[in-house]
C-alpha atoms as a PDB file:
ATOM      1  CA  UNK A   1       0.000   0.000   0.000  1.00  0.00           C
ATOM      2  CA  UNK A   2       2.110   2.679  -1.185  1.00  0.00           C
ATOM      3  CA  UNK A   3       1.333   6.424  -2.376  1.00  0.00           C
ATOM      4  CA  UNK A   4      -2.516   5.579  -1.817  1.00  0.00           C
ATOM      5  CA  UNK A   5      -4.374   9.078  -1.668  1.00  0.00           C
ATOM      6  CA  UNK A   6      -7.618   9.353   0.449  1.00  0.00           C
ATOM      7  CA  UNK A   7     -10.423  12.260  -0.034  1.00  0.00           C
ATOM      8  CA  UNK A   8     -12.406  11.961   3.764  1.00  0.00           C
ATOM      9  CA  UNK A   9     -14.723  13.077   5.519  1.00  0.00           C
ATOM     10  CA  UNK A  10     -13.658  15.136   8.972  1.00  0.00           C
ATOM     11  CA  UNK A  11     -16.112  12.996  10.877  1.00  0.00           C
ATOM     12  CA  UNK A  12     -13.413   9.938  11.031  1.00  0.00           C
ATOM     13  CA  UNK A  13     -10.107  11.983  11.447  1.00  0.00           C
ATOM     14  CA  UNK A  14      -8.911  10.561  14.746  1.00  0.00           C
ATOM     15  CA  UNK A  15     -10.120   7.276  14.141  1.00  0.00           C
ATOM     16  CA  UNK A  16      -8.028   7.206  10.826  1.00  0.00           C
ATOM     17  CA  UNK A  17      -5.339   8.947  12.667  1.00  0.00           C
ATOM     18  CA  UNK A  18      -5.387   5.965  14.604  1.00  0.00           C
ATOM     19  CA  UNK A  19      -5.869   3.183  12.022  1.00  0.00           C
ATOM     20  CA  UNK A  20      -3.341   5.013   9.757  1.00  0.00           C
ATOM     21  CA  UNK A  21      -0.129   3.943  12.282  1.00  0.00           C
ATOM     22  CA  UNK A  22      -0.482   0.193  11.573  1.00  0.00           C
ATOM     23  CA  UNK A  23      -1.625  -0.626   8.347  1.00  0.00           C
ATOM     24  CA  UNK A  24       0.902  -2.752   6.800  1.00  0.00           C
ATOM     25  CA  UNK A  25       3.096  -0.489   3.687  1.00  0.00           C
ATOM     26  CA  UNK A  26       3.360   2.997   3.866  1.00  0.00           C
ATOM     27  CA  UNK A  27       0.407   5.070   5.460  1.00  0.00           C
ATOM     28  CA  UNK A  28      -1.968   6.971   3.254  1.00  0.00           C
ATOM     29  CA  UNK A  29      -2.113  10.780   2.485  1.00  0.00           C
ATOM     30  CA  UNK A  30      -5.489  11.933   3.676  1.00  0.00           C
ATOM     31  CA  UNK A  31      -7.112  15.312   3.051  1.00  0.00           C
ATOM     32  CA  UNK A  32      -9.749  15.815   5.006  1.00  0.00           C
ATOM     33  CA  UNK A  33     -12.612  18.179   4.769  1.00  0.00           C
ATOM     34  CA  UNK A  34     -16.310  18.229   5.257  1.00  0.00           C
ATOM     35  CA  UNK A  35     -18.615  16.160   2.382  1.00  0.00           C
ATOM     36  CA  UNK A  36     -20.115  19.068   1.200  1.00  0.00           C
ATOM     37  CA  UNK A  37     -16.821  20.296   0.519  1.00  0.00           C
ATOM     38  CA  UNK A  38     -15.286  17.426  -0.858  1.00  0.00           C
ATOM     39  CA  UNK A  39     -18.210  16.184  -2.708  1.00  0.00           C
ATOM     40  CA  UNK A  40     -17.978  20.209  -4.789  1.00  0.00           C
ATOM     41  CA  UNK A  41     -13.976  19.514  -5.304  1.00  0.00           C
ATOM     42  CA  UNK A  42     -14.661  16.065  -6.678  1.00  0.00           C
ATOM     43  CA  UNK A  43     -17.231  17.151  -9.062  1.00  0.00           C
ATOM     44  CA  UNK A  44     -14.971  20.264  -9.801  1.00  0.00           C
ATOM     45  CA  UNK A  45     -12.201  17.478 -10.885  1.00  0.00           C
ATOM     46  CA  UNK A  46     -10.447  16.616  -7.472  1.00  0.00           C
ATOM     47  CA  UNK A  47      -9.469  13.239  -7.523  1.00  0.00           C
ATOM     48  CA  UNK A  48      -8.037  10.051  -5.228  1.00  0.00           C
ATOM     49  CA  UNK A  49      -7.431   6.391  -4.870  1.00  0.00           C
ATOM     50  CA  UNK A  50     -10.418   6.383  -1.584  1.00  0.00           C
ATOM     51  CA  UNK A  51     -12.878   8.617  -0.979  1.00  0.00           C
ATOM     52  CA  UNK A  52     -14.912   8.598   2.528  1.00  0.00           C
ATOM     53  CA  UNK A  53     -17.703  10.148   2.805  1.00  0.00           C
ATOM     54  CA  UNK A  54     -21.622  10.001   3.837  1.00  0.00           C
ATOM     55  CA  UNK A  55     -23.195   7.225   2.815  1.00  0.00           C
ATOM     56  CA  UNK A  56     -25.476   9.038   0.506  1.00  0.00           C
ATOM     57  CA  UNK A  57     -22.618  11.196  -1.112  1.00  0.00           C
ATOM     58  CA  UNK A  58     -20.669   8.140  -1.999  1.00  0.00           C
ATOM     59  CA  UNK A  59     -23.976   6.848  -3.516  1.00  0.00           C
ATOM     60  CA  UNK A  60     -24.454  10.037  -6.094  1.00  0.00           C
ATOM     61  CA  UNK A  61     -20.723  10.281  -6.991  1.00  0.00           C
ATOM     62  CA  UNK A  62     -20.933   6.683  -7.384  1.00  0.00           C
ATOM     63  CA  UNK A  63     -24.111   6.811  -9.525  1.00  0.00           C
ATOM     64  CA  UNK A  64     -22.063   9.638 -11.291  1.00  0.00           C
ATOM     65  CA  UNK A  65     -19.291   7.020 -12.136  1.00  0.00           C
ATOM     66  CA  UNK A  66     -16.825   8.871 -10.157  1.00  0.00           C
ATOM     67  CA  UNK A  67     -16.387   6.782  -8.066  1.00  0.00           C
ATOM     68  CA  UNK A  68     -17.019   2.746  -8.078  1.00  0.00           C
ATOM     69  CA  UNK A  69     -19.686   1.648  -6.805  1.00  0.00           C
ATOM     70  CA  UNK A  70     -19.325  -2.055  -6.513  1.00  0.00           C
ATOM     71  CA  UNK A  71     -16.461  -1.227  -4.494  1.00  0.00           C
ATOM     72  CA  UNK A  72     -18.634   0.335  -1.746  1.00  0.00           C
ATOM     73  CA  UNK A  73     -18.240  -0.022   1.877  1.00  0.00           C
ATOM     74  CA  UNK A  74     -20.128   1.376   5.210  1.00  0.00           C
ATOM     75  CA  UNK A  75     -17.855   1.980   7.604  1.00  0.00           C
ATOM     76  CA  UNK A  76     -18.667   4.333  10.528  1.00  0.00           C
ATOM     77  CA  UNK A  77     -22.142   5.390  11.902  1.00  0.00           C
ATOM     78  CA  UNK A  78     -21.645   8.738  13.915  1.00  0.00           C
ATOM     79  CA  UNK A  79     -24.196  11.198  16.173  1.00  0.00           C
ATOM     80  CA  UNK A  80     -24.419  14.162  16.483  1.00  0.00           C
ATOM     81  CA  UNK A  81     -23.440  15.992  19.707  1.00  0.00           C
ATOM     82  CA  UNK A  82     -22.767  18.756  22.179  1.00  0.00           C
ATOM     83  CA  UNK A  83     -19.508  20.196  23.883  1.00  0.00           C
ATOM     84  CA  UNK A  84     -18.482  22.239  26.480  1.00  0.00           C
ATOM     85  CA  UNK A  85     -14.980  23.583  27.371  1.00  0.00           C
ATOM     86  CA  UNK A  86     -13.005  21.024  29.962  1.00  0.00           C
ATOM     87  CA  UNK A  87     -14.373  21.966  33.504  1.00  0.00           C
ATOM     88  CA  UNK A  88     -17.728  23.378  32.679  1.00  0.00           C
ATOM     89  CA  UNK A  89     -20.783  22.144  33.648  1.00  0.00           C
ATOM     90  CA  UNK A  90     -22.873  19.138  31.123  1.00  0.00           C
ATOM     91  CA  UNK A  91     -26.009  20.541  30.085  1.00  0.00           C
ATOM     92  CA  UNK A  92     -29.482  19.029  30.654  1.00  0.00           C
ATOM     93  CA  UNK A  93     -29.834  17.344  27.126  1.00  0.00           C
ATOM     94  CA  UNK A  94     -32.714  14.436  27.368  1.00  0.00           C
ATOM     95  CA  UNK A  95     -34.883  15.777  25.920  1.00  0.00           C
ATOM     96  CA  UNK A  96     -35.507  17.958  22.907  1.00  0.00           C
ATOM     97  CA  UNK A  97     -37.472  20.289  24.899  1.00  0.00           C
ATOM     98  CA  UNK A  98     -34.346  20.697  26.946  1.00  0.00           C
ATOM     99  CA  UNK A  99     -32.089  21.228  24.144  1.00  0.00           C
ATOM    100  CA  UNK A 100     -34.216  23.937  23.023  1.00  0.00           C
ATOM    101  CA  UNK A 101     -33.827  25.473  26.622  1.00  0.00           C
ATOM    102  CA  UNK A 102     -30.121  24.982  26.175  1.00  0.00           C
ATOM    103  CA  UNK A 103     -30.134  26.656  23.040  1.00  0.00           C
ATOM    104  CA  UNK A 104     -32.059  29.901  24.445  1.00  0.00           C
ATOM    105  CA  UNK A 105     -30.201  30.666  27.177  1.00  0.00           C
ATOM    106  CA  UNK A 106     -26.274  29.998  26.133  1.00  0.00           C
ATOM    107  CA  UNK A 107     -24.875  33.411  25.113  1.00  0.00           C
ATOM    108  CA  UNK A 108     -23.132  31.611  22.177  1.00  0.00           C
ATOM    109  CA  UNK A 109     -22.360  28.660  20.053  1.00  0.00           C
ATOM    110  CA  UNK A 110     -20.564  27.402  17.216  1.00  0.00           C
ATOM    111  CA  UNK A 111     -21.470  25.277  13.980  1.00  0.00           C
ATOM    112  CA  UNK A 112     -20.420  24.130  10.301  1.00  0.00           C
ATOM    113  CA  UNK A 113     -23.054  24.314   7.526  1.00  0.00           C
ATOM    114  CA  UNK A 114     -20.569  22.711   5.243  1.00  0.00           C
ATOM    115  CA  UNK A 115     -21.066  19.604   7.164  1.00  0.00           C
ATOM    116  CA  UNK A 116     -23.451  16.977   7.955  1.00  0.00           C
ATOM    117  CA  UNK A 117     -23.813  17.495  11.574  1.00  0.00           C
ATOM    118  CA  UNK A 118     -24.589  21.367  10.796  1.00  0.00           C
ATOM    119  CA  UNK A 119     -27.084  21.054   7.972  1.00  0.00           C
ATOM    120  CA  UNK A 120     -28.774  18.584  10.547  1.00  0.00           C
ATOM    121  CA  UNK A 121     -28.525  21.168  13.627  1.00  0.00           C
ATOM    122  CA  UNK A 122     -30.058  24.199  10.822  1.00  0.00           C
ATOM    123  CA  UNK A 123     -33.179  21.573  10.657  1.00  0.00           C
ATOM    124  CA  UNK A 124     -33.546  20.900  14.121  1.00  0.00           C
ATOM    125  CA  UNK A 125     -33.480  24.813  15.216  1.00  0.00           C
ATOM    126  CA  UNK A 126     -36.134  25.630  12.378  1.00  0.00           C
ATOM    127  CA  UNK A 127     -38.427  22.356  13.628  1.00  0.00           C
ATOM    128  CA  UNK A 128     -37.892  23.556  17.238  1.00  0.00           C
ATOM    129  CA  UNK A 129     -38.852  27.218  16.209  1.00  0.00           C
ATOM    130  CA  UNK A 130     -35.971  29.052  16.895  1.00  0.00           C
ATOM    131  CA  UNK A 131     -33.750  29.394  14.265  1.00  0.00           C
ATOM    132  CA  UNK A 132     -33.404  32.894  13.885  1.00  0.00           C
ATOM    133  CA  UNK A 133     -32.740  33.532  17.651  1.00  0.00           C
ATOM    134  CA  UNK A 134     -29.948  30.815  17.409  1.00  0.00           C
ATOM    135  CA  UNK A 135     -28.232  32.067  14.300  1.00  0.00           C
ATOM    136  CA  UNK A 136     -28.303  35.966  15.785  1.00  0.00           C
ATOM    137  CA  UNK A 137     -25.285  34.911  18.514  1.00  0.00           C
ATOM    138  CA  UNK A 138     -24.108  31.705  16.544  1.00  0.00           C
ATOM    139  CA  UNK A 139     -20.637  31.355  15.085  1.00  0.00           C
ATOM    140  CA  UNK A 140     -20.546  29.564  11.701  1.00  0.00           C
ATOM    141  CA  UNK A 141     -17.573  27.556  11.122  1.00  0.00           C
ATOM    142  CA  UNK A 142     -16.697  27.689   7.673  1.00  0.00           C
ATOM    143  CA  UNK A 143     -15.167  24.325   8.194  1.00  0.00           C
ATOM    144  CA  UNK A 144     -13.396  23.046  10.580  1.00  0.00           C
ATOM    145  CA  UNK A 145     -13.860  21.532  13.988  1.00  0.00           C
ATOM    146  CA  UNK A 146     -16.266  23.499  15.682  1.00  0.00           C
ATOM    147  CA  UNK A 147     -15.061  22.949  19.586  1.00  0.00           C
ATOM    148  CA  UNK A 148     -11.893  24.422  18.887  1.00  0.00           C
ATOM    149  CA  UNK A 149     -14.257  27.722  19.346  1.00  0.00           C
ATOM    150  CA  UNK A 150     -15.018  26.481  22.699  1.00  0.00           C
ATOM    151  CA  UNK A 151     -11.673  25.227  23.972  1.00  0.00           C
ATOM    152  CA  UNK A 152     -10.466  29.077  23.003  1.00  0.00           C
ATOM    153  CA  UNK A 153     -13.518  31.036  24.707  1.00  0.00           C
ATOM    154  CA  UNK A 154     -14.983  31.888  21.543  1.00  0.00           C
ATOM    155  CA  UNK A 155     -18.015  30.205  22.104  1.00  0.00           C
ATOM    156  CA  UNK A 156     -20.081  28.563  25.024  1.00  0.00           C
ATOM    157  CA  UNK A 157     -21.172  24.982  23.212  1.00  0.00           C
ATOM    158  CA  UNK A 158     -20.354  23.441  20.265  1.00  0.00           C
ATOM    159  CA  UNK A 159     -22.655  21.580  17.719  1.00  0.00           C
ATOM    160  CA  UNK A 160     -20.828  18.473  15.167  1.00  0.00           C
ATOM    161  CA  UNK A 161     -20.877  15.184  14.859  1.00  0.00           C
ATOM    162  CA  UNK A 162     -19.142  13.577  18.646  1.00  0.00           C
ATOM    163  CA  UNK A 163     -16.538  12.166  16.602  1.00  0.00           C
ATOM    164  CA  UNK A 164     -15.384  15.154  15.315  1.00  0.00           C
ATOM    165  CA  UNK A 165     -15.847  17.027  19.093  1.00  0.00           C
ATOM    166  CA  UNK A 166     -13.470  14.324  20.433  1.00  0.00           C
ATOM    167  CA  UNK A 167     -10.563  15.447  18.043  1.00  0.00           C
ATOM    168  CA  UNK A 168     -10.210  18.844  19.616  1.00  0.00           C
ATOM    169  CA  UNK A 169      -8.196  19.049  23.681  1.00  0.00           C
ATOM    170  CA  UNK A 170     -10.027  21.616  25.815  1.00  0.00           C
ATOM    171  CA  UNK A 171     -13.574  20.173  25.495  1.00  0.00           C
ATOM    172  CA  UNK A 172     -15.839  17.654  26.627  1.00  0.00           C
ATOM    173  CA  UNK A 173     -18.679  16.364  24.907  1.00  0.00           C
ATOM    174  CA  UNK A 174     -21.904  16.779  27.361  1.00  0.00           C
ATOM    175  CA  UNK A 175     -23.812  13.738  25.014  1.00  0.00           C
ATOM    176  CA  UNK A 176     -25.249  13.206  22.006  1.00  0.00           C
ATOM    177  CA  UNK A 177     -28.499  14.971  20.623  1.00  0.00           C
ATOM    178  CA  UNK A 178     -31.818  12.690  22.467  1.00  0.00           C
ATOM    179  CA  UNK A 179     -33.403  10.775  19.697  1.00  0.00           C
ATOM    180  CA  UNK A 180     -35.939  12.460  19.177  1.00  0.00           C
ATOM    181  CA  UNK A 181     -34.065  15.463  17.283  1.00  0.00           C
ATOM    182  CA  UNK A 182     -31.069  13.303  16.587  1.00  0.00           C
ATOM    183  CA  UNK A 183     -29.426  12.098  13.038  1.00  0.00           C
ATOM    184  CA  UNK A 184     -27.298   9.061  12.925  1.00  0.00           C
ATOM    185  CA  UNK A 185     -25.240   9.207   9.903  1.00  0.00           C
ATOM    186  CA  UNK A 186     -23.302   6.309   7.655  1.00  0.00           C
ATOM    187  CA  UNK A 187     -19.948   7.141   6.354  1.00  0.00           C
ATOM    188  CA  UNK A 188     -18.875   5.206   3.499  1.00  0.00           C
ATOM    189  CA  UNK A 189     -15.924   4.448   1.399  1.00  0.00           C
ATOM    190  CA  UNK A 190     -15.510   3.805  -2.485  1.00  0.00           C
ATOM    191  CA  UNK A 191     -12.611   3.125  -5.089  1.00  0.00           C
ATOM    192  CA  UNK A 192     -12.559   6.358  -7.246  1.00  0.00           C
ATOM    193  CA  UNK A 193     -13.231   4.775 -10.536  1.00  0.00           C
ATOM    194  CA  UNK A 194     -10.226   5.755 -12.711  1.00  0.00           C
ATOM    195  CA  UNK A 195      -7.764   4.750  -9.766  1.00  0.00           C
ATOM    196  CA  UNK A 196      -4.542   2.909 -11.181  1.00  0.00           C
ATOM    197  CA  UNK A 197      -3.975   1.586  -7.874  1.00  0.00           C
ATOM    198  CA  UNK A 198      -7.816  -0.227  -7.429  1.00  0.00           C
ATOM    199  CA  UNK A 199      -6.563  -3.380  -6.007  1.00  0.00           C
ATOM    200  CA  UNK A 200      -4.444  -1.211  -2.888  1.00  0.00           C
ATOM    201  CA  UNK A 201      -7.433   0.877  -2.307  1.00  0.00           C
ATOM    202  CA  UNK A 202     -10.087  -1.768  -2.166  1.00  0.00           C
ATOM    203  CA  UNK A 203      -7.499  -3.195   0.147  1.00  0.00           C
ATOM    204  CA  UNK A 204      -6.933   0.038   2.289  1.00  0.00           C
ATOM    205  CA  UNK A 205     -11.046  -0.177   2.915  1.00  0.00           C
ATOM    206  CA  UNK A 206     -11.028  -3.858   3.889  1.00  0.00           C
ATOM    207  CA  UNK A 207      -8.284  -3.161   6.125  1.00  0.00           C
ATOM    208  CA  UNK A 208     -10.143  -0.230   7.894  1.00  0.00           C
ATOM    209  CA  UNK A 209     -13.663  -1.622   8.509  1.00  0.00           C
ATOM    210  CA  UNK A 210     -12.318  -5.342  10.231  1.00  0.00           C
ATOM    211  CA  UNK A 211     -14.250  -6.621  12.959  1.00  0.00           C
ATOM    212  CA  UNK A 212     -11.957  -6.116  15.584  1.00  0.00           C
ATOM    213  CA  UNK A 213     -11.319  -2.872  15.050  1.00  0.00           C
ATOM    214  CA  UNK A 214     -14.404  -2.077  16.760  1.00  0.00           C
ATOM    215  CA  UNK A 215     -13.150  -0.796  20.068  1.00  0.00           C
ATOM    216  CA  UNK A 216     -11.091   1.295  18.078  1.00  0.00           C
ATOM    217  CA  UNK A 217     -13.579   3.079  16.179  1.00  0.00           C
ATOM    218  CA  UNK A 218     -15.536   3.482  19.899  1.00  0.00           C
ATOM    219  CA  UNK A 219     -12.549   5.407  21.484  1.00  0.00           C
ATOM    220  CA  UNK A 220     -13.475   7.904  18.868  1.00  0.00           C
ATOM    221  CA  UNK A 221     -17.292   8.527  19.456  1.00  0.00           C
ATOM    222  CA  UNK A 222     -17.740   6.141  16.307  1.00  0.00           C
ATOM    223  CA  UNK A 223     -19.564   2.708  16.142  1.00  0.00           C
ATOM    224  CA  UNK A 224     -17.884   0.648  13.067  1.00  0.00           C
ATOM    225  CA  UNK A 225     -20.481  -0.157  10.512  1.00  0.00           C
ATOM    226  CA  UNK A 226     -22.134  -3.823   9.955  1.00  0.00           C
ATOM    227  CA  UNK A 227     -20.578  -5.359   7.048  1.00  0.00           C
END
């Protein structure tokens, strides 16, 4: 596995940060970025051996014939979640009528839009009726990791997907989203289709979603996908 290049998603950074440090051969270069991000660079012409991305972006680029499809692969599920900086107090959130209560009375907060975990949070605020009182003291990350706002001062909470919250020292992730309001998303990976190096890649994703690399993928707020 040599000079393999992989397009990701942020939401498995540390995990592949991880996982990069013993795959046999030489590790992979990864550039990470949110999908909607990556999915626009790919379509603009950006290209890889492995792409990882949500499960339905790796469907359209692979109905696209970008990317191939039959070498598709789940291999994370993620939530979405909240963090405070290291110290503060957890806030109440069981319930979506708490979150809302949360989300009134913090002076700020942080998000992406360009990911998945911040279109999801622009949904919930507008179904919970408050979206314009949110997004008047709300930082938007460009892109990013979100709770490096919070481990700063910028902001009070931070909104992204819980593996992406664990990445960044200075926070601590209060829980996920309750069900009721939450979105469990599917990362997935695919073979770009005019790879030269198809048999290493399909390889590299084999070797990342194994069975026993479950705990692994737990350390990092992530629950490896069923095969």
């Amino acid at each position: 596995m040599t000079g393999l290049q992989v397009l990701s998603t942020l939401a498995v950074k540390g995990l592949m940060g991880e996982l990069a440090a013993h795959l046999p051969g030489a590790a992979p270069e990864i550039v990470y970025a949110p999908t909607a991000l990556l999915t626009e660079r790919i379509r603009g012409g950006a290209r890889g051996d492995v792409a990882i991305l949500t499960a339905a972006g790796i469907a359209a680029l692979a109905a696209e014939g970008v990317l191939d499809g039959t070498s598709r692969r789940d291999v994370a599920v993620s939530a979405v979640g909240v963090a405070v900086r290291a110290g503060a107090p957890h806030p109440d959130l069981s319930t979506p009528e708490a979150v809302r209560r949360l989300l009134r009375e913090v002076p700020s907060l942080c998000y992406s839009r360009a990911g998945a975990s911040g279109l999801h949070f622009a949904r919930v605020i507008a179904r919970l009726g408050i979206a314009e009182e949110v997004n008047a003291k709300a930082t938007i990350v460009p892109s990013g990791f979100t709770a490096e706002a919070v481990a700063d001062g910028r902001c009070a909470i931070a909104i992204q997907q819980v593996s992406e919250l664990l990445v960044v020292p200075g926070i601590e992730v209060a829980g996920p989203l309750p069900d009721a309001i939450q979105e469990t998303l599917t990362f997935s990976a695919a073979v770009f289709a005019d790879t030269r190096e198809a048999p290493a890649a399909r390889d590299l994703i084999e070797q990342i979603t194994r069975a026993e690399l479950a705990a692994a993928y737990a350390r990092h707020g992530l629950r490896l996908a069923s095969p």
